[in-house]
C-alpha atoms as a PDB file:
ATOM      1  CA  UNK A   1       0.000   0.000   0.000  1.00  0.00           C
ATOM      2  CA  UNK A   2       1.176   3.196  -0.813  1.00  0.00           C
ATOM      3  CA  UNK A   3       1.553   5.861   2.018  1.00  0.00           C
ATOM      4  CA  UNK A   4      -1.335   8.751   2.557  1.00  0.00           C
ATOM      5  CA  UNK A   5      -0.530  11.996   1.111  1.00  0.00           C
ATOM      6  CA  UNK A   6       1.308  14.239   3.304  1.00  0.00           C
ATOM      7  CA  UNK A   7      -0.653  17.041   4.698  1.00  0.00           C
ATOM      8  CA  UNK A   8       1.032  20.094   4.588  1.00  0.00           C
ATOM      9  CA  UNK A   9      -0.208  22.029   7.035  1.00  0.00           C
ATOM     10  CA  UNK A  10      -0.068  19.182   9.833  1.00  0.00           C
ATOM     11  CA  UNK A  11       0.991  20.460  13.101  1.00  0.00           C
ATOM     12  CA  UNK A  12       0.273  23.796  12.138  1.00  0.00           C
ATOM     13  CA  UNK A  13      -1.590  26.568  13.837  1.00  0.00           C
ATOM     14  CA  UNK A  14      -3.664  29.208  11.855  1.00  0.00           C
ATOM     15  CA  UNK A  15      -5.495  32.397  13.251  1.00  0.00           C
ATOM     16  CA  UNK A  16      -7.608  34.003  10.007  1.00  0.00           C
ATOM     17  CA  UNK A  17      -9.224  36.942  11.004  1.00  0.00           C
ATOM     18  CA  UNK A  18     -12.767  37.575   9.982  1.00  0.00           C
ATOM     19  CA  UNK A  19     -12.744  33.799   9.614  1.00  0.00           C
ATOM     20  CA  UNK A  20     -17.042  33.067   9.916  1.00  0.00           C
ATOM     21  CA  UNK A  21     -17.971  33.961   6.400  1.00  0.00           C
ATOM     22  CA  UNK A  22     -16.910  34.386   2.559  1.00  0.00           C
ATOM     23  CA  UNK A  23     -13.341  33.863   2.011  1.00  0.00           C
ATOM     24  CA  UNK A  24     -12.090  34.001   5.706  1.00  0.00           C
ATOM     25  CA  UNK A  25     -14.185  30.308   5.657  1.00  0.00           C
ATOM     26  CA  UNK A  26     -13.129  29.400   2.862  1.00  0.00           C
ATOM     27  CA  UNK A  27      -9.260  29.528   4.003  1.00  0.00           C
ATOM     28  CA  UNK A  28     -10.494  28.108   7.410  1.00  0.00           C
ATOM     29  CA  UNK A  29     -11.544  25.208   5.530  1.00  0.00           C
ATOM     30  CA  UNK A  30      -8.820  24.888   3.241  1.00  0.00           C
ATOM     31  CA  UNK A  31      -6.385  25.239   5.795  1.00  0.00           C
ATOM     32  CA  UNK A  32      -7.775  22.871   7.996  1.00  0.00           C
ATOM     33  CA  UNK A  33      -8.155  20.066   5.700  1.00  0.00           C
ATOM     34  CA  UNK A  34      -4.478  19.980   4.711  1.00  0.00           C
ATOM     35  CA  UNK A  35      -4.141  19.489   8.972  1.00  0.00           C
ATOM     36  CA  UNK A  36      -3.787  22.798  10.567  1.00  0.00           C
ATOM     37  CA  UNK A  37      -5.364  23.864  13.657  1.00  0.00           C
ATOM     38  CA  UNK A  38      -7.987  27.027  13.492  1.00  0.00           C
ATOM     39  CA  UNK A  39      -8.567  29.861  15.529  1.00  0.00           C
ATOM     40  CA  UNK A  40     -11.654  30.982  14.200  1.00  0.00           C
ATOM     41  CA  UNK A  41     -12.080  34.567  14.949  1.00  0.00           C
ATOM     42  CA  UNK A  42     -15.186  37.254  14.430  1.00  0.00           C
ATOM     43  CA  UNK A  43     -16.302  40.290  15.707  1.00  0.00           C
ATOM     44  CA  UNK A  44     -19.773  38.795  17.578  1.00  0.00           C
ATOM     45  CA  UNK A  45     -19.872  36.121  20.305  1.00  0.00           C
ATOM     46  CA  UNK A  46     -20.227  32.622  19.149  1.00  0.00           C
ATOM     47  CA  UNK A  47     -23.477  31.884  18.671  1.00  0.00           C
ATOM     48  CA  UNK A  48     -25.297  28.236  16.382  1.00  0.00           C
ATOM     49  CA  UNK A  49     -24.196  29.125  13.391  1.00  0.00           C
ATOM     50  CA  UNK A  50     -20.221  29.027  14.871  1.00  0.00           C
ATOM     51  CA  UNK A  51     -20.783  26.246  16.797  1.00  0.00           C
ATOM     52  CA  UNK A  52     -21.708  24.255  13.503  1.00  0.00           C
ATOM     53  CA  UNK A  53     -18.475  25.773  11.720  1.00  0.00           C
ATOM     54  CA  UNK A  54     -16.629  24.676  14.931  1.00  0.00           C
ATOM     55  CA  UNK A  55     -18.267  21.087  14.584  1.00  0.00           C
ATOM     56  CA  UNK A  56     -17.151  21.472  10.952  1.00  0.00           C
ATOM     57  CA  UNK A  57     -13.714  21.894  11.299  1.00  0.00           C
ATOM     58  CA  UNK A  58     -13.693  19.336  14.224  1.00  0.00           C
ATOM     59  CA  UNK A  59     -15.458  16.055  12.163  1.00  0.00           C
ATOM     60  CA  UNK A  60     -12.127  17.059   9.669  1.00  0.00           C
ATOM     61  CA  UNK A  61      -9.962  16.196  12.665  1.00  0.00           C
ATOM     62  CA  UNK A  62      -8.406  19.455  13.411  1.00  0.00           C
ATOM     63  CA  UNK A  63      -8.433  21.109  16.544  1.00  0.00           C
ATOM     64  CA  UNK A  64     -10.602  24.468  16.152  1.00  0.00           C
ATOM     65  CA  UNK A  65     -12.041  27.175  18.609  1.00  0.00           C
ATOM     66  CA  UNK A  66     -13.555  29.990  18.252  1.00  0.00           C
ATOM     67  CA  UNK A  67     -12.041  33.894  19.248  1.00  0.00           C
ATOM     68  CA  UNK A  68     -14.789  36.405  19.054  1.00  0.00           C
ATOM     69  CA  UNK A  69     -12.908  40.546  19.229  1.00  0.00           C
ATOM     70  CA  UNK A  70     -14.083  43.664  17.691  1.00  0.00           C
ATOM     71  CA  UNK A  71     -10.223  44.202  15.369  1.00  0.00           C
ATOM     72  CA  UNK A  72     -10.859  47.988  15.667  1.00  0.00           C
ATOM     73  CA  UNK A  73     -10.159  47.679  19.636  1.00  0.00           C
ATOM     74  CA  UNK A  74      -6.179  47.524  18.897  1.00  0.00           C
ATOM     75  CA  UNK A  75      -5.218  47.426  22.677  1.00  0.00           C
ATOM     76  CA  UNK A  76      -7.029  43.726  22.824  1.00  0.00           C
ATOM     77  CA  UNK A  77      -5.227  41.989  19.664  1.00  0.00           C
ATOM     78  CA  UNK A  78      -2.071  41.079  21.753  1.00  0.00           C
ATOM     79  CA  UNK A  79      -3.526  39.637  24.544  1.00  0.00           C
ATOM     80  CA  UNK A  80      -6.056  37.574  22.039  1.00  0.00           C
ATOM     81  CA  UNK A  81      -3.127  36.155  20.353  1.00  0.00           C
ATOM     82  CA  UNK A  82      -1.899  35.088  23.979  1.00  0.00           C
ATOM     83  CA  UNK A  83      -4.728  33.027  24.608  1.00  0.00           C
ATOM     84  CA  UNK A  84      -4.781  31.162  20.950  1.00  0.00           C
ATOM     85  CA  UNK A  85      -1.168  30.279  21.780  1.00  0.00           C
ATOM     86  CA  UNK A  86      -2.291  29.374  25.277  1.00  0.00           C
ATOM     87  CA  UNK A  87      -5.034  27.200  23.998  1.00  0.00           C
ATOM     88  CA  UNK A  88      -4.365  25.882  20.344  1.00  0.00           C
ATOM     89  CA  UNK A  89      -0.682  26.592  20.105  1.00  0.00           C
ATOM     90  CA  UNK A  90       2.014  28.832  18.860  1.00  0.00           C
ATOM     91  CA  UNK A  91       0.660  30.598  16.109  1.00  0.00           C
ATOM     92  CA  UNK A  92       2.161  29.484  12.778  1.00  0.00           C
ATOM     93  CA  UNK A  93       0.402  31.344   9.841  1.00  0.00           C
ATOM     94  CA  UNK A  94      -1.274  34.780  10.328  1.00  0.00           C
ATOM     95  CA  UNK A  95      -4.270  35.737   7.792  1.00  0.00           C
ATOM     96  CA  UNK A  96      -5.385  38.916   8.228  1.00  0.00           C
ATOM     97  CA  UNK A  97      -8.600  38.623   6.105  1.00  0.00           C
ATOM     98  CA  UNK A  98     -10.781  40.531   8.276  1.00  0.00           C
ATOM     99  CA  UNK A  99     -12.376  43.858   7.018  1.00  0.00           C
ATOM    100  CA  UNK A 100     -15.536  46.386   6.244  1.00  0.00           C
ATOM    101  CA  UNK A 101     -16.526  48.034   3.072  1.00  0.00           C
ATOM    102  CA  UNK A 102     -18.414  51.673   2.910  1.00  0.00           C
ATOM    103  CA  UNK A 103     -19.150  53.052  -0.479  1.00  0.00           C
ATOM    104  CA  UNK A 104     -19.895  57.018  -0.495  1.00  0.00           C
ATOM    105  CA  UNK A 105     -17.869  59.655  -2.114  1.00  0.00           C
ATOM    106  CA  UNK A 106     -15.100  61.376  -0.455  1.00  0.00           C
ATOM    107  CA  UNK A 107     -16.989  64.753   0.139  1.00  0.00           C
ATOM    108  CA  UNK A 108     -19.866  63.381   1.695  1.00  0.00           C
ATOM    109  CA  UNK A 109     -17.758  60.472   3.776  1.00  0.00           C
ATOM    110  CA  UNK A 110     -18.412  60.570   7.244  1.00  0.00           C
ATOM    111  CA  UNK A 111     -15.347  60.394   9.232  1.00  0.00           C
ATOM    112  CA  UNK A 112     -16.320  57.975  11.798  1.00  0.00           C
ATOM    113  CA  UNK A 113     -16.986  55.504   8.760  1.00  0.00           C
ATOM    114  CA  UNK A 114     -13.060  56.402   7.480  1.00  0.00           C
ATOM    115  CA  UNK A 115     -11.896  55.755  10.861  1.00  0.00           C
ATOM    116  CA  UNK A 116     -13.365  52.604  11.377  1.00  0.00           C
ATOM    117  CA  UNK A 117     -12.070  51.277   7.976  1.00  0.00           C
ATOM    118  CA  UNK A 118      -8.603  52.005   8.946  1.00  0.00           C
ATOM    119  CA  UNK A 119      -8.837  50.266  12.352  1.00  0.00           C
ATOM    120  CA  UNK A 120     -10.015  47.093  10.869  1.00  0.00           C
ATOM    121  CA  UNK A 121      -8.908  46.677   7.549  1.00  0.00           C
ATOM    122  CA  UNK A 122      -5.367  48.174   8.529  1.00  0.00           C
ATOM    123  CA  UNK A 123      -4.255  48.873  12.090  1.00  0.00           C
ATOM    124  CA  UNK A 124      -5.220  45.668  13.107  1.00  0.00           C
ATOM    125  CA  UNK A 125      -3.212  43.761  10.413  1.00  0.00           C
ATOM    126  CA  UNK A 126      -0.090  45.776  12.060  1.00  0.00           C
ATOM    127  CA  UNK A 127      -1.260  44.845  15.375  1.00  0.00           C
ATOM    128  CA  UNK A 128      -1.698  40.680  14.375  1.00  0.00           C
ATOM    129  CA  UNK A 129       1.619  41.135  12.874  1.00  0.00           C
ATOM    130  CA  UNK A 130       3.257  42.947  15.771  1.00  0.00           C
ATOM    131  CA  UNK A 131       2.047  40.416  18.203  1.00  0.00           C
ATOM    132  CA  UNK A 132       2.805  36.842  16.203  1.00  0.00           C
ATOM    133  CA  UNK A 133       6.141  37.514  14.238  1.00  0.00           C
ATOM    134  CA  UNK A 134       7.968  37.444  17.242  1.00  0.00           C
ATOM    135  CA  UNK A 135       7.449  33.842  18.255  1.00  0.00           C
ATOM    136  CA  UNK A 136       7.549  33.244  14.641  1.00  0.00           C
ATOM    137  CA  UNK A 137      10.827  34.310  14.245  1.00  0.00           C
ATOM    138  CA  UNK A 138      11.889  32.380  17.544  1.00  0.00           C
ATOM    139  CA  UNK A 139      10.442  29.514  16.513  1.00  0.00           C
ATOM    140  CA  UNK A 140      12.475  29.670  13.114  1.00  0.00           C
ATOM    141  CA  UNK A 141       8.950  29.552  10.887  1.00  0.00           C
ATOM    142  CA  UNK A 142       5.734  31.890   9.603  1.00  0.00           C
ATOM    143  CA  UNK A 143       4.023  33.072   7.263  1.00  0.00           C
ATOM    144  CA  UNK A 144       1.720  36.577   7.856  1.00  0.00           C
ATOM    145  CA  UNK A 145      -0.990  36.312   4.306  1.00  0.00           C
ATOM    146  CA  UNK A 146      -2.549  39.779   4.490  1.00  0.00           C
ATOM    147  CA  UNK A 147      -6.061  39.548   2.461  1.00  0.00           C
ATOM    148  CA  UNK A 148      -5.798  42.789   0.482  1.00  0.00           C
ATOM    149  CA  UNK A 149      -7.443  43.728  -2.820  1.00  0.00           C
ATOM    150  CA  UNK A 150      -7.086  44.963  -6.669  1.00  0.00           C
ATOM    151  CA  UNK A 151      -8.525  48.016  -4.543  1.00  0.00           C
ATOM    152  CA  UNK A 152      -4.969  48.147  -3.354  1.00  0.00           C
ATOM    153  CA  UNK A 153      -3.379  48.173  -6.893  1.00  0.00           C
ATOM    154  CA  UNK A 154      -5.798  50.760  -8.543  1.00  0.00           C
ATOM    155  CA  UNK A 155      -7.735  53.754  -7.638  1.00  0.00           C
ATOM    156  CA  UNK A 156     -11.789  53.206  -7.231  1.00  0.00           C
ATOM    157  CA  UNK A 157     -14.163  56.277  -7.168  1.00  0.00           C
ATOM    158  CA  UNK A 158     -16.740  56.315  -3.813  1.00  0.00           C
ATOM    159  CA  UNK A 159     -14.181  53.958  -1.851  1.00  0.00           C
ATOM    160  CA  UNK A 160     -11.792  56.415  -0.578  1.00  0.00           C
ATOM    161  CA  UNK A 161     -11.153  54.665   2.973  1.00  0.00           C
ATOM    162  CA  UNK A 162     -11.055  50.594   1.755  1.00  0.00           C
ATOM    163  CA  UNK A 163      -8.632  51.895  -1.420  1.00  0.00           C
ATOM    164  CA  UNK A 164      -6.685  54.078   1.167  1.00  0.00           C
ATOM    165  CA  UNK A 165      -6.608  51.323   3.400  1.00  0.00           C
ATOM    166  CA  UNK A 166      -5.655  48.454   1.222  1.00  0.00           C
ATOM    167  CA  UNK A 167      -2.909  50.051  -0.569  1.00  0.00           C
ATOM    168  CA  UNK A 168      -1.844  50.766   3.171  1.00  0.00           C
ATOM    169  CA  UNK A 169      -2.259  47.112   3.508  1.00  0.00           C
ATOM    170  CA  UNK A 170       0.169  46.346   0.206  1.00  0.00           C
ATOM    171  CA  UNK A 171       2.575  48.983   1.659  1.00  0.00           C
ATOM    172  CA  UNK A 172       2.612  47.182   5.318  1.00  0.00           C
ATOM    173  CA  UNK A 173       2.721  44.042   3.563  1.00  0.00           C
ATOM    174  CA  UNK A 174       6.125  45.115   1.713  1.00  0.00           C
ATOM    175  CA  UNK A 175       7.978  46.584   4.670  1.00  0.00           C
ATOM    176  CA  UNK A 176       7.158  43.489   6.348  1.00  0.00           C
ATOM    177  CA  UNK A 177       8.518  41.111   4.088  1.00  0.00           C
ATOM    178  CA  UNK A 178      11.782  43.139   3.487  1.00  0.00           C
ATOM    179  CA  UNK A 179      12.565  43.172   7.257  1.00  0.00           C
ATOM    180  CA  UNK A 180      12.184  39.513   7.519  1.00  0.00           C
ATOM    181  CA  UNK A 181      13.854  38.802   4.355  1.00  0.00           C
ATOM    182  CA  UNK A 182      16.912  36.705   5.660  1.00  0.00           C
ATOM    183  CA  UNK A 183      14.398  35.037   8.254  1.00  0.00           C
ATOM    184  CA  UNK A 184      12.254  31.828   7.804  1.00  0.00           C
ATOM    185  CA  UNK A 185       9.171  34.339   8.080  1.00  0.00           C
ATOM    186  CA  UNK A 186       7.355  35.210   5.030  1.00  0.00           C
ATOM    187  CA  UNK A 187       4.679  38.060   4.303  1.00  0.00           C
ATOM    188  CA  UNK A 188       2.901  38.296   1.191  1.00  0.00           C
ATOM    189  CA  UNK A 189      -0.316  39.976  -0.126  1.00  0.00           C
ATOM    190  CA  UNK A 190      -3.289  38.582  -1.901  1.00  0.00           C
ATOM    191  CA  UNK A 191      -5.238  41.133  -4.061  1.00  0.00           C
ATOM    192  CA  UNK A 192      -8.813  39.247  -5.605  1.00  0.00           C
ATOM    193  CA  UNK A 193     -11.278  41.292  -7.639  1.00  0.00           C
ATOM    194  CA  UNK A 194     -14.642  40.788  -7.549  1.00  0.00           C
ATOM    195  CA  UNK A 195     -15.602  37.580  -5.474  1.00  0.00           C
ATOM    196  CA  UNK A 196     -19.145  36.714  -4.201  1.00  0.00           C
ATOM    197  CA  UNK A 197     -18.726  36.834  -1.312  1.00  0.00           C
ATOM    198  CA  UNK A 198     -21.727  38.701   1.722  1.00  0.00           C
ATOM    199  CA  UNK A 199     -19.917  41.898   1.532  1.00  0.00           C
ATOM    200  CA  UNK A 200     -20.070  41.996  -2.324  1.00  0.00           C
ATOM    201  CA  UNK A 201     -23.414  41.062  -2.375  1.00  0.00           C
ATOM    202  CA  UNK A 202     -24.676  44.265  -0.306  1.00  0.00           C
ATOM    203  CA  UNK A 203     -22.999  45.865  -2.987  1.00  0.00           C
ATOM    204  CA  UNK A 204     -24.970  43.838  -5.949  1.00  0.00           C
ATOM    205  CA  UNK A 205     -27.900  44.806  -3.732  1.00  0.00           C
ATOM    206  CA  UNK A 206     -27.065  48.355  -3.289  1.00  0.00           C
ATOM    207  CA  UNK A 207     -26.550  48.758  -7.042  1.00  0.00           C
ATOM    208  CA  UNK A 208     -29.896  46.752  -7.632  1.00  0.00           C
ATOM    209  CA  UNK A 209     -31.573  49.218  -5.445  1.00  0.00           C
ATOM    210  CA  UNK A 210     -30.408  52.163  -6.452  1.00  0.00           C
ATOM    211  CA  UNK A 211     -30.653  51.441 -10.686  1.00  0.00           C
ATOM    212  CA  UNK A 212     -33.798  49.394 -10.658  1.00  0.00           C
ATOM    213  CA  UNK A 213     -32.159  46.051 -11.747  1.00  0.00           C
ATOM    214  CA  UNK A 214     -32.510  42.747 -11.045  1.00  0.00           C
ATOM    215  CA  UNK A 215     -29.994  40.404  -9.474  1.00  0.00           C
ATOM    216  CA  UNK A 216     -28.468  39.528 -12.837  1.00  0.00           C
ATOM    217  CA  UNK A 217     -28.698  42.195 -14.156  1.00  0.00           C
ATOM    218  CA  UNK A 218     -26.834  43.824 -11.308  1.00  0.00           C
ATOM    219  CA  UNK A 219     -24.264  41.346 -11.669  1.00  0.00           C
ATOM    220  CA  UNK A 220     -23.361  41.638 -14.831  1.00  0.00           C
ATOM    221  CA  UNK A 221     -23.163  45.332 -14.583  1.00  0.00           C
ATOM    222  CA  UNK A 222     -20.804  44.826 -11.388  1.00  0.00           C
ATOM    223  CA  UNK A 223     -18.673  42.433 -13.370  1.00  0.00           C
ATOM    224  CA  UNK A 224     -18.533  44.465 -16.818  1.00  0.00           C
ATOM    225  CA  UNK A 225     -17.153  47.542 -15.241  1.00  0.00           C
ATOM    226  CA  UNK A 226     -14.184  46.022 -14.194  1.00  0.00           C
ATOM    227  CA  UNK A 227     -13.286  41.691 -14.757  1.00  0.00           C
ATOM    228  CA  UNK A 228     -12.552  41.598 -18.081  1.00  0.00           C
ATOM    229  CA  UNK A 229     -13.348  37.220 -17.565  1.00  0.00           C
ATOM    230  CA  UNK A 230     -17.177  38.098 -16.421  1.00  0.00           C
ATOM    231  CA  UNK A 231     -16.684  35.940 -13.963  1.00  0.00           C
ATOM    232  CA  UNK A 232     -16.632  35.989  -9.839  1.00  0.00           C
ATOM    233  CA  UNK A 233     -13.306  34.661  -8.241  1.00  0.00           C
ATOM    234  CA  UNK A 234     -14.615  32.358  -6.287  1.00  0.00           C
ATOM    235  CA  UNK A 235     -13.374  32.174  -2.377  1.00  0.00           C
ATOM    236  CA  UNK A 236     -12.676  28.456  -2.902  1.00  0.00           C
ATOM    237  CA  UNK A 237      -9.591  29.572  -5.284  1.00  0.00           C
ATOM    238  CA  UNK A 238      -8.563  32.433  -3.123  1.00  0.00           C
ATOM    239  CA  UNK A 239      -8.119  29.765  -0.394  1.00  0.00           C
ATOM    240  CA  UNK A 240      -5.870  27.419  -2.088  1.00  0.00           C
ATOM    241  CA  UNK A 241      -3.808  29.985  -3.112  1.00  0.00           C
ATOM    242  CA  UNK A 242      -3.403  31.489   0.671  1.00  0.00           C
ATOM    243  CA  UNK A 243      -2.804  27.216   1.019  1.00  0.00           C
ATOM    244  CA  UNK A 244       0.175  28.177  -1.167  1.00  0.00           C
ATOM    245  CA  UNK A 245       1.803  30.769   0.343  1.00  0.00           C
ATOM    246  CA  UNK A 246       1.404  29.378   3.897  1.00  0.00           C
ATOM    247  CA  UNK A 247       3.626  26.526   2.706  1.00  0.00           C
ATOM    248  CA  UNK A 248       7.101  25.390   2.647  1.00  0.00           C
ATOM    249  CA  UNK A 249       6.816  25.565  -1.329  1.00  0.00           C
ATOM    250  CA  UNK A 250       6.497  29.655  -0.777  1.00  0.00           C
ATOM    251  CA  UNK A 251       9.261  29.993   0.922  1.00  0.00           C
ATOM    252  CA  UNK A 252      11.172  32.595  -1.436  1.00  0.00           C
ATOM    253  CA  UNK A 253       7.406  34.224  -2.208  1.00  0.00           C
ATOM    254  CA  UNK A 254       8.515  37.415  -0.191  1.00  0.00           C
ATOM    255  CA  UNK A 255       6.203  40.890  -0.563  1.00  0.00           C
ATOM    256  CA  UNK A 256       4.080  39.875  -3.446  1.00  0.00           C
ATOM    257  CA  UNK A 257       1.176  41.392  -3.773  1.00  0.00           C
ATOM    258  CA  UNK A 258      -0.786  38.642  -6.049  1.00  0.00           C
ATOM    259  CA  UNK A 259      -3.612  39.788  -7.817  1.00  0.00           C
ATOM    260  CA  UNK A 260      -6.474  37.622  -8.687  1.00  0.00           C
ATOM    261  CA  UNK A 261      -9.095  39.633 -10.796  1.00  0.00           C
ATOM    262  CA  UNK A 262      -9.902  37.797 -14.147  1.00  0.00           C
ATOM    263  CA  UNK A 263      -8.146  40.548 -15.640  1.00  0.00           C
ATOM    264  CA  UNK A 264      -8.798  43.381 -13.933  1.00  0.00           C
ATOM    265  CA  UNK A 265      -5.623  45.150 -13.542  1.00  0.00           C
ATOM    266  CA  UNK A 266      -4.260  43.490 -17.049  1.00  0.00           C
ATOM    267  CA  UNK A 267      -5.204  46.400 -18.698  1.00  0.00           C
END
């Protein structure tokens, strides 16, 4: 008989942030059924619909838990990261996937909205990153996978806080990698266009609304603006290539930013 395939995440821990829906589940899943152990995070208390993911992720025969934190509360991120490594164990691979969306234009863009944006979607990436590299680095392996966007790589009219705070993202991303370049500690970017996932869809909704189409219809339009392949990513792809990255076949991957957008920036 020949031997089972080698998973290659066994042993491994993995906190993805913002981890109960869309892609964040999607790399939960992923992650977990090449043998790594999930911390499960989101910004609510664990509730049925958790405890199901959690049973999930369990009946794969990983260990998983769930972390519930509001990201925006930066003063909590370090002591969360305690207890997973407390609980689950050393924290191996980082995903920052976690953020919000608000689409209004700049002049009419209320500034608590802009601040809450930044907190989430890029203070608290600094603040994961702050608080795991270090036993990363002592423990001579990590990888940090920062969920950005092709918002990061291009400009996008009515978005002024998630493009401001994604290209932050790309920039953090960067520095990152270049101070841990001689290190076995990675740090790399993922950039996916459109991908249905429930934040996109308030935004098929919104459109809907607001010029009297239907879902299709709404779709299309969403998708013709920008991906030239009319097609969704979908957030079983962007998983498997976060699998990537977090493994040993990545290990000279080092500050890309790695766009995924059927096209979107090929122009």
């Amino acid at each position: 008989m020949s031997a089972p395939p080698t998973q290659p995440h066994s042993g491994r821990v993995a906190w993805i942030t913002g981890s109960t829906s869309g892609i964040g589940w999607a790399i939960a899943k992923q992650l977990a059924s090449e043998g790594a152990a999930i911390a499960l995070h989101g910004s609510k208390a664990a509730s049925a619909s958790t405890d199901a993911q959690l049973a999930e992720l369990h009946s794969i025969g990983v260990p998983a838990r769930y972390y519930a934190l509001d990201l925006a509360d930066g003063q909590a991120i370090a002591p969360l990261a305690r207890r997973i490594a407390a609980e689950l164990g050393a924290i191996d691979i980082l995903v920052n996937n976690a953020g919000m969306q608000h689409v209004q234009s700049v002049l009419q863009f209320p500034a608590e909205k802009w601040n809450a944006l930044m907190a989430v979607n890029l203070s608290a990436p600094f603040h994961t990153i702050q608080a795991c590299a270090p036993a990363m680095l002592a423990r001579g392996w990590g990888r940090i996978i920062n969920m950005a966007s092709v918002s990061g790589l291009v400009g996008v009219a009515h978005k002024p806080a998630y493009v401001a705070s994604k290209h932050g993202l790309l920039g953090l991303t960067k520095s990152v990698a270049l101070e841990l370049a001689t290190t076995p500690v990675t740090c790399n970017a993922i950039c996916p266009g459109w991908v249905l996932t429930p934040l996109v869809q308030k935004q098929i909704d919104s459109l809907a609304q607001r010029e009297g189409l239907d879902e299709a219809a709404a779709r299309a339009q969403l998708l013709g603006a920008k991906q030239p392949s009319q097609a969704f990513v979908t957030a079983e792809q962007v998983a498997a290539l976060c699998s990537f990255l977090a493994s040993d076949n990545a290990a000279q991957v080092r500050g890309a930013q790695w766009n995924m957008d059927g096209g979107f920036t090929a122009a």
